[in-house]
C-alpha atoms as a PDB file:
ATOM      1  CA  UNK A   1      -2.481  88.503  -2.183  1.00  0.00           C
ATOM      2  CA  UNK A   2       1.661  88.088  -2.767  1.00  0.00           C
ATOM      3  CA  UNK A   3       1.547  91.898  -3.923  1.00  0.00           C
ATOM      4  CA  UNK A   4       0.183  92.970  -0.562  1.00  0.00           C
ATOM      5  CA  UNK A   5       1.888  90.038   1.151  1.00  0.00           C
ATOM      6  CA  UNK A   6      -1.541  88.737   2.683  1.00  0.00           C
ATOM      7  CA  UNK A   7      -0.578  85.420   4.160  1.00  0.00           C
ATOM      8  CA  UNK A   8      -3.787  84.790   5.539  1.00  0.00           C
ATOM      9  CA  UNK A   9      -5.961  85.766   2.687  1.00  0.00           C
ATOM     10  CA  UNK A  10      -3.641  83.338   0.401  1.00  0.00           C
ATOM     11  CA  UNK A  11      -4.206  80.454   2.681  1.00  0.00           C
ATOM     12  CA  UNK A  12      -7.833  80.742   2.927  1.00  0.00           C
ATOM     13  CA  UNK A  13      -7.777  80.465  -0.843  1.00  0.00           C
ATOM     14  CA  UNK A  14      -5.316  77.562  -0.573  1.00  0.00           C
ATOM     15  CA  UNK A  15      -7.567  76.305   1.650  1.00  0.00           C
ATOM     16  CA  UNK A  16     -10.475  76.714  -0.953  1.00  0.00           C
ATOM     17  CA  UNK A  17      -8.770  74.828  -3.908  1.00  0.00           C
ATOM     18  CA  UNK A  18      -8.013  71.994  -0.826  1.00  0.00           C
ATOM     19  CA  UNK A  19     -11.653  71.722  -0.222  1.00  0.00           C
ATOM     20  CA  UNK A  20     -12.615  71.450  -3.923  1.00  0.00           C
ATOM     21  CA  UNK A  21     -10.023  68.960  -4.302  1.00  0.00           C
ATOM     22  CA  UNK A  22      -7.588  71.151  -6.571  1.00  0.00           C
ATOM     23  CA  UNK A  23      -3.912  70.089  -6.083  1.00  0.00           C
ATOM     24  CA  UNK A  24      -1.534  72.940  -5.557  1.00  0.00           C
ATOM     25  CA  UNK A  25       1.240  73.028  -8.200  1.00  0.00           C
ATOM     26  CA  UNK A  26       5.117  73.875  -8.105  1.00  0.00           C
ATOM     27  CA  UNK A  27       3.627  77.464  -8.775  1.00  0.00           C
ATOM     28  CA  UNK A  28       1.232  77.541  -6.225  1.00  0.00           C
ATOM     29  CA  UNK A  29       3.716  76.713  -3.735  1.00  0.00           C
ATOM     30  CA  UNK A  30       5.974  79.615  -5.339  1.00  0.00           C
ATOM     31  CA  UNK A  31       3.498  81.849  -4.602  1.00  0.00           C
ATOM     32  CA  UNK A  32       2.633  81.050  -1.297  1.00  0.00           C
ATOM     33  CA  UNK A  33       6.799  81.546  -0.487  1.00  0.00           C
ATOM     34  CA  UNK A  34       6.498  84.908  -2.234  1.00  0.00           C
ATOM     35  CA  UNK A  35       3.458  86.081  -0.306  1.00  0.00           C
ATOM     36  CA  UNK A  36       5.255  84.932   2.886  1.00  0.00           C
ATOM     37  CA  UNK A  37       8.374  86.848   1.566  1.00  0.00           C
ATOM     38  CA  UNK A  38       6.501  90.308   1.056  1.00  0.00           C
ATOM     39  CA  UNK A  39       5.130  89.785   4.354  1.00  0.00           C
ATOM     40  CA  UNK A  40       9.010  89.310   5.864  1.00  0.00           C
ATOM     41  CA  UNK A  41       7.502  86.380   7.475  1.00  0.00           C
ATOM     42  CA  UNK A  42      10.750  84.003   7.697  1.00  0.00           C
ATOM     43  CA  UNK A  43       8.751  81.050   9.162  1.00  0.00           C
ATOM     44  CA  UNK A  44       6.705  80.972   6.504  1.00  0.00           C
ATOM     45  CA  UNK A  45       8.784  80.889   3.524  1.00  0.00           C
ATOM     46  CA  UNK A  46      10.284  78.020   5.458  1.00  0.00           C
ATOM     47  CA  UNK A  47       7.341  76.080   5.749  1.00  0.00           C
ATOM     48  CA  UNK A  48       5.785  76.472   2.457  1.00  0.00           C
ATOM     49  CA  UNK A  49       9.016  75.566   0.457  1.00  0.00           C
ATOM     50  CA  UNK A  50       9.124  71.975   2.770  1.00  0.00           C
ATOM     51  CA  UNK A  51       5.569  71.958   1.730  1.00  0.00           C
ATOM     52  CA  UNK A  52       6.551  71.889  -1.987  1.00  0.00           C
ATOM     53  CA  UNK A  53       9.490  69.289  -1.173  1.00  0.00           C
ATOM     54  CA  UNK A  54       6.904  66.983   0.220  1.00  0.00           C
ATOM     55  CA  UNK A  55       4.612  66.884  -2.342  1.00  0.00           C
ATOM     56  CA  UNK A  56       7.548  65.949  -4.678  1.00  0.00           C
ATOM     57  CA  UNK A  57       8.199  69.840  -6.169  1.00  0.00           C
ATOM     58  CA  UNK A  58      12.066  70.518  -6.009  1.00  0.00           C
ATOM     59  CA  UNK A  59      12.445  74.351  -4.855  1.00  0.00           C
ATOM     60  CA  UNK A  60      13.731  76.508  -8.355  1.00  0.00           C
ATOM     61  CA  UNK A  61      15.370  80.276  -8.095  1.00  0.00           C
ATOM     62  CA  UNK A  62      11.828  81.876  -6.653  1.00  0.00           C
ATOM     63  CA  UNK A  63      12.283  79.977  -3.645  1.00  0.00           C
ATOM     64  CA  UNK A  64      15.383  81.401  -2.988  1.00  0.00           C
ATOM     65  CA  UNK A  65      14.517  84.393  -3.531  1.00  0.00           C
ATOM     66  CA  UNK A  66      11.570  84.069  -1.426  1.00  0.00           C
ATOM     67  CA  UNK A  67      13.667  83.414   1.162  1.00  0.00           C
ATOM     68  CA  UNK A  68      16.479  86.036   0.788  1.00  0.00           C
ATOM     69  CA  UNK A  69      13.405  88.810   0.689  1.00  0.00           C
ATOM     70  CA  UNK A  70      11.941  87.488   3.800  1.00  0.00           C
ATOM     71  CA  UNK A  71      15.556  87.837   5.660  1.00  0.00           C
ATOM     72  CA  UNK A  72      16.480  91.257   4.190  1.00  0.00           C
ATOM     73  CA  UNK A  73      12.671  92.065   5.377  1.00  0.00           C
ATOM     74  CA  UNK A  74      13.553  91.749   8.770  1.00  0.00           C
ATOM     75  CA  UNK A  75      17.170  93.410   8.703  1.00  0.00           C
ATOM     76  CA  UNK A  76      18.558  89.896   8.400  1.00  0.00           C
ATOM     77  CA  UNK A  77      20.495  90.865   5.555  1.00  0.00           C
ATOM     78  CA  UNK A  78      24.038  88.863   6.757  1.00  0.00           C
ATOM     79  CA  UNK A  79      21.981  85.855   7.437  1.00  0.00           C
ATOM     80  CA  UNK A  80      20.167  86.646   3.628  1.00  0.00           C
ATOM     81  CA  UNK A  81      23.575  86.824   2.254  1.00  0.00           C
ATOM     82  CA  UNK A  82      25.071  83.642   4.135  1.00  0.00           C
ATOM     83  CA  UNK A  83      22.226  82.095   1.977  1.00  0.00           C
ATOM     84  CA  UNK A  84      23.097  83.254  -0.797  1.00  0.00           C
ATOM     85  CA  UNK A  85      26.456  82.101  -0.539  1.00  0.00           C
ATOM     86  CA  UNK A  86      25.894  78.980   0.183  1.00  0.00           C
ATOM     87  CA  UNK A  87      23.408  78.535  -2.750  1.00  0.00           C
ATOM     88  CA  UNK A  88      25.954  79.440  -5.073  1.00  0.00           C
ATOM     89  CA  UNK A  89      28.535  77.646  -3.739  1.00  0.00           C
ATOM     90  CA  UNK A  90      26.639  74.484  -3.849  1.00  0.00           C
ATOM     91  CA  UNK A  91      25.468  75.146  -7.794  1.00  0.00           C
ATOM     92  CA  UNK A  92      22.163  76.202  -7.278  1.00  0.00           C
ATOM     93  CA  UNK A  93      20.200  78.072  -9.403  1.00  0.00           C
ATOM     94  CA  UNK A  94      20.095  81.999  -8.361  1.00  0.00           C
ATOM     95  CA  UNK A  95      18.678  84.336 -11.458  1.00  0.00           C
ATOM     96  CA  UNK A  96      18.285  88.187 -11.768  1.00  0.00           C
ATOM     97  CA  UNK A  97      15.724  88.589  -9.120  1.00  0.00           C
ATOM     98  CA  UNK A  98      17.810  86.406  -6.595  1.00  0.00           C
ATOM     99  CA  UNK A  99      20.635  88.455  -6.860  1.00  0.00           C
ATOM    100  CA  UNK A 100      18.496  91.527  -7.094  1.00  0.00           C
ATOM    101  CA  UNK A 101      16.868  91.047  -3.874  1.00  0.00           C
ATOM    102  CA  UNK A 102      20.368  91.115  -2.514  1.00  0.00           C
ATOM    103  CA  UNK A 103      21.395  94.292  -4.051  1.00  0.00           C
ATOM    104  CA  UNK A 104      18.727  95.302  -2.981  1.00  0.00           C
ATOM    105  CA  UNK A 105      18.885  94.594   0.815  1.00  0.00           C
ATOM    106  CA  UNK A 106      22.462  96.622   0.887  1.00  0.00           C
ATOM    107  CA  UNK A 107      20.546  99.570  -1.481  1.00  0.00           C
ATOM    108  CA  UNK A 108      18.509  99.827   1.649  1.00  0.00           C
ATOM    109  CA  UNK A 109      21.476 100.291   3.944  1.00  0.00           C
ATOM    110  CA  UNK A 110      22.971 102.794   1.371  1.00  0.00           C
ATOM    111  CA  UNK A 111      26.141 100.624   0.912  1.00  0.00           C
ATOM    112  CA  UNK A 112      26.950 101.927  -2.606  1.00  0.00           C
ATOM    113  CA  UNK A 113      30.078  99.117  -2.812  1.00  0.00           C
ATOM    114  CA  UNK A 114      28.429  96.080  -1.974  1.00  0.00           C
ATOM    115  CA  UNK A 115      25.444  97.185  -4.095  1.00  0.00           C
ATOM    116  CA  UNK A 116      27.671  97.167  -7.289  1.00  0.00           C
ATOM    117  CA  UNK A 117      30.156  94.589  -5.979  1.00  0.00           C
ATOM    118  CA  UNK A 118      26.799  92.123  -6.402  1.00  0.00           C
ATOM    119  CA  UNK A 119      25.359  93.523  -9.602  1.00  0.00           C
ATOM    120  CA  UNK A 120      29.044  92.731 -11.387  1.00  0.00           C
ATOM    121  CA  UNK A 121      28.932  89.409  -9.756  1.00  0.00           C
ATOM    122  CA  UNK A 122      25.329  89.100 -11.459  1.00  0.00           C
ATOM    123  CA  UNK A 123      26.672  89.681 -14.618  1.00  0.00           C
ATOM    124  CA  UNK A 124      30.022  87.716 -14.162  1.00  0.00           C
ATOM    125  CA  UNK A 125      27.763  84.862 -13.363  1.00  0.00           C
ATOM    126  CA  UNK A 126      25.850  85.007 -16.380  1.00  0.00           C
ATOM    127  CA  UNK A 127      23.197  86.772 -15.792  1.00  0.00           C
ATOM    128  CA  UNK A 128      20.506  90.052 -16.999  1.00  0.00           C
ATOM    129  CA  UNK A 129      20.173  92.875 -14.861  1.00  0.00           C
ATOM    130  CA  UNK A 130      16.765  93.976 -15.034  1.00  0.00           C
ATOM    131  CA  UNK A 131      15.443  97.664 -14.345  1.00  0.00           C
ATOM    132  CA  UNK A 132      14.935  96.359 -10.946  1.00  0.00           C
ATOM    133  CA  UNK A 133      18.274  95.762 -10.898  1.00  0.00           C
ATOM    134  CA  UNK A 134      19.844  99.019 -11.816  1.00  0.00           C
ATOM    135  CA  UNK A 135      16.983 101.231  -9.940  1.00  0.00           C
ATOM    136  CA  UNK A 136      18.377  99.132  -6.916  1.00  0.00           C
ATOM    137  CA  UNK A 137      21.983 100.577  -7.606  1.00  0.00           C
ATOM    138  CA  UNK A 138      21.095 103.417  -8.258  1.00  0.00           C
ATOM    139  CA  UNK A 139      19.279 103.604  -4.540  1.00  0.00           C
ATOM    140  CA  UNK A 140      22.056 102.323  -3.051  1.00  0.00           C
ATOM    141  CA  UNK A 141      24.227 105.636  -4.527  1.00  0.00           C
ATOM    142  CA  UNK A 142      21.295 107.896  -3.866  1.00  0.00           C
ATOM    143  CA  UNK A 143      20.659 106.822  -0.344  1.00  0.00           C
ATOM    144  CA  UNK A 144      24.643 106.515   0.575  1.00  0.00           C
ATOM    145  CA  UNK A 145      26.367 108.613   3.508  1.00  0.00           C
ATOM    146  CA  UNK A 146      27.818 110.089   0.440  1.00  0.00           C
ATOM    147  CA  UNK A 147      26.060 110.725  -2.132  1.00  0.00           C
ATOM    148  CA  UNK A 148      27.306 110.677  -5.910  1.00  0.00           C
ATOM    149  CA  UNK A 149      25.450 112.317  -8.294  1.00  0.00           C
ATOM    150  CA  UNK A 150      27.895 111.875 -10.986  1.00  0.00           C
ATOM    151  CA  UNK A 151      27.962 108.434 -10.432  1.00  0.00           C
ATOM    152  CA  UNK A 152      24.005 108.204 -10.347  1.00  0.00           C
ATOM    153  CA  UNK A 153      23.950 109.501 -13.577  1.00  0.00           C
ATOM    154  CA  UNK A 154      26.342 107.142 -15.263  1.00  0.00           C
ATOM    155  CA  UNK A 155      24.013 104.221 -13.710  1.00  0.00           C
ATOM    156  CA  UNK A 156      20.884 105.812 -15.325  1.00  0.00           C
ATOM    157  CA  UNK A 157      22.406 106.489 -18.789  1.00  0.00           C
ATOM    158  CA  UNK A 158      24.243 102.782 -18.080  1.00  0.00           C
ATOM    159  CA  UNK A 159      20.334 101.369 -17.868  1.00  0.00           C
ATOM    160  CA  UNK A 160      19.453 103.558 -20.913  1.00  0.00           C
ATOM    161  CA  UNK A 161      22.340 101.794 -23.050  1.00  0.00           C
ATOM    162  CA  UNK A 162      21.676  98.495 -22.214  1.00  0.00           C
ATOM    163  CA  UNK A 163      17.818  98.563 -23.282  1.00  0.00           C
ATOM    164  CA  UNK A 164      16.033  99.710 -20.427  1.00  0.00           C
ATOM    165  CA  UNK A 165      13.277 102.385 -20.507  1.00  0.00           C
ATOM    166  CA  UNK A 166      13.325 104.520 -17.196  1.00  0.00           C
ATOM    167  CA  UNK A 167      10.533 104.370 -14.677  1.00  0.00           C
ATOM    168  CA  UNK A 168       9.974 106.531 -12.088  1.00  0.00           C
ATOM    169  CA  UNK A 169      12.170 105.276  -9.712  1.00  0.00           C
ATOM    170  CA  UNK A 170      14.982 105.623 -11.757  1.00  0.00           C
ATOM    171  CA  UNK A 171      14.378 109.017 -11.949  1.00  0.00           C
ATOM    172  CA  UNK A 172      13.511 109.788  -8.443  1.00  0.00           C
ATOM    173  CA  UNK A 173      16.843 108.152  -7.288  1.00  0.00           C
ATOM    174  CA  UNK A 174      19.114 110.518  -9.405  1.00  0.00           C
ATOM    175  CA  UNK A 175      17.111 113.458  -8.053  1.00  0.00           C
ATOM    176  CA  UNK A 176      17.625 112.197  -4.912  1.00  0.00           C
ATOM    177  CA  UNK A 177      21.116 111.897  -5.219  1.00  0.00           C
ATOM    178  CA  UNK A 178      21.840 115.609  -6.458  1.00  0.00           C
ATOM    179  CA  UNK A 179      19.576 116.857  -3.725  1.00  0.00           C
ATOM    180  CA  UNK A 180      20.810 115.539  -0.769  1.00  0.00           C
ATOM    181  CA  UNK A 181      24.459 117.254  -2.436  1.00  0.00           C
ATOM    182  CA  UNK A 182      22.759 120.477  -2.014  1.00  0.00           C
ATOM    183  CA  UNK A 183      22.706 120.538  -6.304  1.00  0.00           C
ATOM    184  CA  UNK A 184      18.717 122.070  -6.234  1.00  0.00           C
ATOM    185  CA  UNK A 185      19.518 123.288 -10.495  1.00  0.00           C
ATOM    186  CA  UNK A 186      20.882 119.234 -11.200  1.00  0.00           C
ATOM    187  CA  UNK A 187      17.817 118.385  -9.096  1.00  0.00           C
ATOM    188  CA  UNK A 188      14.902 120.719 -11.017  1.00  0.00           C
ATOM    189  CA  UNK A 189      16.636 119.760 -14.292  1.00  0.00           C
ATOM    190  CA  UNK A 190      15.859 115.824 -13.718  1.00  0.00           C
ATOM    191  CA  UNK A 191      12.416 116.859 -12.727  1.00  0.00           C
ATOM    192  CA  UNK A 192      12.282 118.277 -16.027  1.00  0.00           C
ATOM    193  CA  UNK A 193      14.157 115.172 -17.838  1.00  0.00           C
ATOM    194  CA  UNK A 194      10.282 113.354 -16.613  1.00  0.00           C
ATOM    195  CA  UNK A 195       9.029 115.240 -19.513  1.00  0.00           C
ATOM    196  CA  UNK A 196      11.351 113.688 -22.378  1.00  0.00           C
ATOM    197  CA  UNK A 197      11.146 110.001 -20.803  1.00  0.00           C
ATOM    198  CA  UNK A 198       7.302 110.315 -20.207  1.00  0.00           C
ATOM    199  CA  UNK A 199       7.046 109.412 -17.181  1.00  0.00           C
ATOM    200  CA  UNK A 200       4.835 111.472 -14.457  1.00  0.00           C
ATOM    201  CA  UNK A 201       5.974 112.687 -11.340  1.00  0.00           C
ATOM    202  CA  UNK A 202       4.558 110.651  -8.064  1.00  0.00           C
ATOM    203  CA  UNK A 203       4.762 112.149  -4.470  1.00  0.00           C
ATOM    204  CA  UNK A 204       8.395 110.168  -4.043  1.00  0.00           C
ATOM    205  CA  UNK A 205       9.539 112.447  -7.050  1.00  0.00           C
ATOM    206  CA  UNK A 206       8.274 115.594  -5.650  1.00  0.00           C
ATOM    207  CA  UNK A 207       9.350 114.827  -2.196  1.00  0.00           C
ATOM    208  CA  UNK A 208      13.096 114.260  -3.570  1.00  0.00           C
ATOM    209  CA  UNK A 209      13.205 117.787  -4.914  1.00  0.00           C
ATOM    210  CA  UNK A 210      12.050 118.958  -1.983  1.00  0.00           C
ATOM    211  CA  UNK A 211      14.930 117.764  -0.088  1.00  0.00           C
ATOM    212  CA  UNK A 212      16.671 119.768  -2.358  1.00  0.00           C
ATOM    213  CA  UNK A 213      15.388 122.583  -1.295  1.00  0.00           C
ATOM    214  CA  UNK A 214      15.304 121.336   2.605  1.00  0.00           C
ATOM    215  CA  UNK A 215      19.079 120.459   2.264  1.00  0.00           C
ATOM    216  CA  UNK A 216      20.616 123.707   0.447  1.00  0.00           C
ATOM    217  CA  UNK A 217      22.152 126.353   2.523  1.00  0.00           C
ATOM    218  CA  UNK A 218      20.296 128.830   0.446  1.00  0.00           C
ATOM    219  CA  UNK A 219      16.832 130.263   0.980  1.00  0.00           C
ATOM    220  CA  UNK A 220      14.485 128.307  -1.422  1.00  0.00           C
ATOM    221  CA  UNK A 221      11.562 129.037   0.694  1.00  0.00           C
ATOM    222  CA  UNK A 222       9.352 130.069  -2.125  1.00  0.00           C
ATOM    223  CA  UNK A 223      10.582 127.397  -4.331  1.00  0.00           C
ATOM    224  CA  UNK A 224       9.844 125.108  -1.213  1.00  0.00           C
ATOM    225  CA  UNK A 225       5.624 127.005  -1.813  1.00  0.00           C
ATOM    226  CA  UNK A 226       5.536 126.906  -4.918  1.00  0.00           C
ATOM    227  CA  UNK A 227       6.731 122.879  -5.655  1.00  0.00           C
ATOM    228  CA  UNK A 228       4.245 122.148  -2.835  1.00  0.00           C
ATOM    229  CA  UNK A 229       1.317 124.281  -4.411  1.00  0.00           C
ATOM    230  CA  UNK A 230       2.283 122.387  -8.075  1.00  0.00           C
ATOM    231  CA  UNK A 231       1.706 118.856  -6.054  1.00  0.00           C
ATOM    232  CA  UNK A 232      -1.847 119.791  -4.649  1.00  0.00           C
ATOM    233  CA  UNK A 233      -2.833 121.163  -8.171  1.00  0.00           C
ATOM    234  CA  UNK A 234      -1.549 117.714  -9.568  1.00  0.00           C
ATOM    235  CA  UNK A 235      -3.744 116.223  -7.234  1.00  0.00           C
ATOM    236  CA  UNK A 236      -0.612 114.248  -5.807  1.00  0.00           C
ATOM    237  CA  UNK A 237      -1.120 114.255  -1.926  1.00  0.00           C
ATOM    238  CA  UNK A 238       2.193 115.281   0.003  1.00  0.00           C
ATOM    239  CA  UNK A 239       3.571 112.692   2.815  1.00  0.00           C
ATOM    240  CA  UNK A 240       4.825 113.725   6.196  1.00  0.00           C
ATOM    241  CA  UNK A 241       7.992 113.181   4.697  1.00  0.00           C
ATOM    242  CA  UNK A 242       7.469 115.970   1.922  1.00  0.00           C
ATOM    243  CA  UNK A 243       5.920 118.472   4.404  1.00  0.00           C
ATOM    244  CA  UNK A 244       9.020 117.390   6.836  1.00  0.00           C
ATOM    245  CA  UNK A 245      11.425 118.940   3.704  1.00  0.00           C
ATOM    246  CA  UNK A 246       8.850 122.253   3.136  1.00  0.00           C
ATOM    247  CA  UNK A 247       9.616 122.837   6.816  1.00  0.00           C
ATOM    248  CA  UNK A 248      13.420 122.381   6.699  1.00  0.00           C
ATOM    249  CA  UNK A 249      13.322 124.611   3.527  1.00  0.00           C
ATOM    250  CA  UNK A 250      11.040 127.499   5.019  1.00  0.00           C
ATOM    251  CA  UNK A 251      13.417 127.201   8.408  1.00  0.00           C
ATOM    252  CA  UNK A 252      16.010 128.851   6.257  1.00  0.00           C
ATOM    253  CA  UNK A 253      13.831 131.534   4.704  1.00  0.00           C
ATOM    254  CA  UNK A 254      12.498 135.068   5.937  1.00  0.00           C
ATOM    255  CA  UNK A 255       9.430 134.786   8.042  1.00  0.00           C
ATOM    256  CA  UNK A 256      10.147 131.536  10.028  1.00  0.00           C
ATOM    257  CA  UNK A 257       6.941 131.860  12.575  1.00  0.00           C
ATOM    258  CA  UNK A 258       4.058 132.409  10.629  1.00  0.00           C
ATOM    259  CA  UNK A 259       3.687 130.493   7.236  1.00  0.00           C
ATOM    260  CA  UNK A 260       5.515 127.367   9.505  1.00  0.00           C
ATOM    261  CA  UNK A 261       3.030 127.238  12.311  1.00  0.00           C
ATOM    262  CA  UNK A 262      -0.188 127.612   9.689  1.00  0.00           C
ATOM    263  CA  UNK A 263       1.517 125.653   7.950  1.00  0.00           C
ATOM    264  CA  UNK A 264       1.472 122.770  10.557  1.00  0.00           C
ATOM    265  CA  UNK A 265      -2.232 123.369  11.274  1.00  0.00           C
ATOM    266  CA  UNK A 266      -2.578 122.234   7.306  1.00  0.00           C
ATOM    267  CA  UNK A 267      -0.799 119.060   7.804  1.00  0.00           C
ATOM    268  CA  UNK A 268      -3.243 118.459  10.699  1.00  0.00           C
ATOM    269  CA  UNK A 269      -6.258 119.308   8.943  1.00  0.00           C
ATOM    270  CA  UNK A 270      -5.223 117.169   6.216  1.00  0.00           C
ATOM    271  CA  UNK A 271      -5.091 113.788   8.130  1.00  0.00           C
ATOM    272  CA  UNK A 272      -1.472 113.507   8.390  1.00  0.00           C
ATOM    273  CA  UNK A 273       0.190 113.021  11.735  1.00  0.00           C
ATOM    274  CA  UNK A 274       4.297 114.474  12.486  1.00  0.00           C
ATOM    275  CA  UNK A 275       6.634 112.200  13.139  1.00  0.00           C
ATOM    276  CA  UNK A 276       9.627 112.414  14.463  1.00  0.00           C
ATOM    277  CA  UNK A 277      11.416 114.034  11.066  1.00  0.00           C
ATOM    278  CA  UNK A 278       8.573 116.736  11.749  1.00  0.00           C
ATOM    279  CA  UNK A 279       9.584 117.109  15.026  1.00  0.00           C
ATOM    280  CA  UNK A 280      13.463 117.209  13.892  1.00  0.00           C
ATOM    281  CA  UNK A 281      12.798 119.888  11.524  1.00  0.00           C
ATOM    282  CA  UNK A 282      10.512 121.941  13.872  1.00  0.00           C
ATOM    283  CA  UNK A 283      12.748 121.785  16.690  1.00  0.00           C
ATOM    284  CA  UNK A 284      15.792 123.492  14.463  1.00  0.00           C
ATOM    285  CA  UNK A 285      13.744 126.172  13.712  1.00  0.00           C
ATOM    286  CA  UNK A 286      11.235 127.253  16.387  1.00  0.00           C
ATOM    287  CA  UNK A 287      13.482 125.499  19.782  1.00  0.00           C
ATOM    288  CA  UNK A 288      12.289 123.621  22.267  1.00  0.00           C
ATOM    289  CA  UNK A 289      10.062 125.800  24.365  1.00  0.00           C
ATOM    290  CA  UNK A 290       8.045 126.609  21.103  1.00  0.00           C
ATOM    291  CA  UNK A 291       7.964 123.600  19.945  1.00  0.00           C
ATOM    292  CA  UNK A 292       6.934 122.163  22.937  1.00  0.00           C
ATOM    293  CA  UNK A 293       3.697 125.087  22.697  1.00  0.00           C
ATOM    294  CA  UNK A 294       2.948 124.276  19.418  1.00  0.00           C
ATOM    295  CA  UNK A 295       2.604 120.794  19.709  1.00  0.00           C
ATOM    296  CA  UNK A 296       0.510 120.983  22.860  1.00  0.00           C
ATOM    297  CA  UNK A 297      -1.953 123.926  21.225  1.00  0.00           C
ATOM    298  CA  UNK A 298      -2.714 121.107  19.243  1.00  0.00           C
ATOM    299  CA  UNK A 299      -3.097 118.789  22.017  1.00  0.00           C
ATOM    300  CA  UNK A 300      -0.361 116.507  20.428  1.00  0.00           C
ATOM    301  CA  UNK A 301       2.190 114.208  22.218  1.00  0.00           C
ATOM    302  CA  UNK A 302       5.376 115.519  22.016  1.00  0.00           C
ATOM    303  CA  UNK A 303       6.865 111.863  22.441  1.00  0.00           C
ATOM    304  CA  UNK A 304       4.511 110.225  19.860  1.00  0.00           C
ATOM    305  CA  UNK A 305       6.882 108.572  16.984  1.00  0.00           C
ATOM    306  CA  UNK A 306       4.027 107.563  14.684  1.00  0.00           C
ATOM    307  CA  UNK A 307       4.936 107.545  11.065  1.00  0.00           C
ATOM    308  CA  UNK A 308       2.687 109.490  10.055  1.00  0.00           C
ATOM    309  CA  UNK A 309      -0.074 108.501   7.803  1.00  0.00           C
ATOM    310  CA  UNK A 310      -1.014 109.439   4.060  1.00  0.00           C
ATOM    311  CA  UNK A 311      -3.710 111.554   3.300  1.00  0.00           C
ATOM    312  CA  UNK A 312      -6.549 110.219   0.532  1.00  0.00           C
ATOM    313  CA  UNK A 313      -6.404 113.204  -1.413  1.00  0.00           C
ATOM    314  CA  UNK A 314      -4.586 116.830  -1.793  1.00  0.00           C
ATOM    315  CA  UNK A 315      -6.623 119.658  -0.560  1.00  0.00           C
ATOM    316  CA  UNK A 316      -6.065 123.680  -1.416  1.00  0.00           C
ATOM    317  CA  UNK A 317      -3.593 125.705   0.710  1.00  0.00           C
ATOM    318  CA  UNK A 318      -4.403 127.853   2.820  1.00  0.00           C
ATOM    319  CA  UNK A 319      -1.306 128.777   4.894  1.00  0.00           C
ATOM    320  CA  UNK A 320       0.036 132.334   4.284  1.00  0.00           C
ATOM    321  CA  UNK A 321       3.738 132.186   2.665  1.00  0.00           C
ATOM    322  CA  UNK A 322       6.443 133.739   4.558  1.00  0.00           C
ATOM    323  CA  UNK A 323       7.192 137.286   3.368  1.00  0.00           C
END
């Protein structure tokens, strides 16, 4: 239940160990905070942690980082980091994941300086960056108006020296990083770097590349075809978000009518709905009158902003590629 943030799946069970006369315990109440927290459900984190200070349980570090999730959950960060202030200010207790969470919440707003301004004030405190830690750095850089993939790099290799074994996220940030520079060789290369660490590419991985390829100035249309084709035969299912970066990438090759259009009948067939990236994308490259044709030969509001949801499994192409 905290892993999916299920508040009221977690109660009922609370409820249960009520019923059978089970008392809840200093971790039960933890948990209840940190399934509030995934949920970004403020009020709840509040309630549950006076819960625990009524029934005699003084709140420890996961509290407070309960809470500081919650806020940063619901774009609260200056409030998250008022908090966080405060708590050190006062002496409290604020470990790794405390101070990760906060990193964390600027990572998300691509603010490489405050990202590493907290990480050093992590470690001048005392504390151990975890993986967590650096992979939220390294998102920060990745995700920045910006982007440094020298700098990326140095925070990978930085994890790598201190102990810690790459995951995947590590690995799709620095890809990231060099392919929103336009550096599609830097990007395949780290895509090939998976091998050597062990680690398998995911969608997120693929989809990185692929903004590579979406991003460059070059044509990397049949790259763009042939990543995509790799992902189905991996059985990894391609987002909106991935087929939003085919479509930038194929807007910049030869035959920009075709492959696109049958293309977007795919997507449609597959389960996924555009979005408004797709719509971004498509509107560079086919205008608004075609766009506008498209979208309605499909019987598809043009206004819609729906994410766009993920498809349960890859399924062959059948799109011509541009020629």
């Amino acid at each position: 239940f905290a892993y999916h943030g299920d508040v009221e799946g977690a109660e009922q069970i609370l409820s249960e160990m009520k019923a059978a006369n089970v008392k809840p315990t200093r971790i039960t109440f933890a948990t209840m905070v940190n399934v509030c927290a995934k949920a970004g459900d403020v009020a709840g984190v509040e309630r549950w942690t006076l819960a625990a200070q009524q029934s005699g349980f003084d709140p420890d570090s996961s509290f407070l980082a309960g809470k500081i999730d919650s806020l940063i959950k619901t774009g609260q960060l200056a409030s998250a980091v008022q908090v966080m202030e405060e708590a050190l200010e006062s002496g409290e207790d604020a470990n790794h994941i405390v101070f990760t969470n906060i990193i964390d919440g600027f990572a998300r707003r691509g603010d490489t300086r405050q990202a590493i301004n907290w990480f050093d004030r992590l470690v001048e405190s005392g504390g151990w960056p975890n993986l967590r830690t650096y992979n939220a750095v390294l998102h920060a850089i990745a995700t920045s108006r910006k982007p440094r993939p020298e700098m990326a790099e140095e925070w990978f290799f930085k994890a790598v020296q201190e102990g810690w074994k790459p995951d995947v996220i590590s690995i799709t940030n620095v890809i990231l990083a060099h392919a929103r520079s336009g550096r599609v060789t830097k990007a395949e290369a780290w895509l090939q770097n998976m091998v050597r660490w062990r680690i398998t590419p995911n969608v997120f991985v693929y989809t990185a590349l692929m903004t590579a390829y979406g991003t460059s100035r070059y044509d990397n249309a049949n790259k763009a075809w042939d990543l995509l084709t790799r992902m189905i035969e991996e059985n990894v299912s391609p987002s909106i978000e991935t087929y939003n970066e085919v479509f930038k990438a194929l807007g910049k090759g030869r035959n920009k009518t075709g492959s696109i259009e049958d293309l977007f009948a795919h997507i449609l067939q597959s389960g996924l709905q555009p979005n408004t990236g797709t719509r971004s994308a498509l509107t560079r490259i086919l205008g608004a009158d075609r766009l506008r044709k498209l979208y309605s030969k499909h019987r598809i509001d043009l206004e819609s902003t729906s994410s766009g949801r993920r498809q349960r499994g890859g399924s062959r192409i059948g799109m011509r590629r541009g020629r």
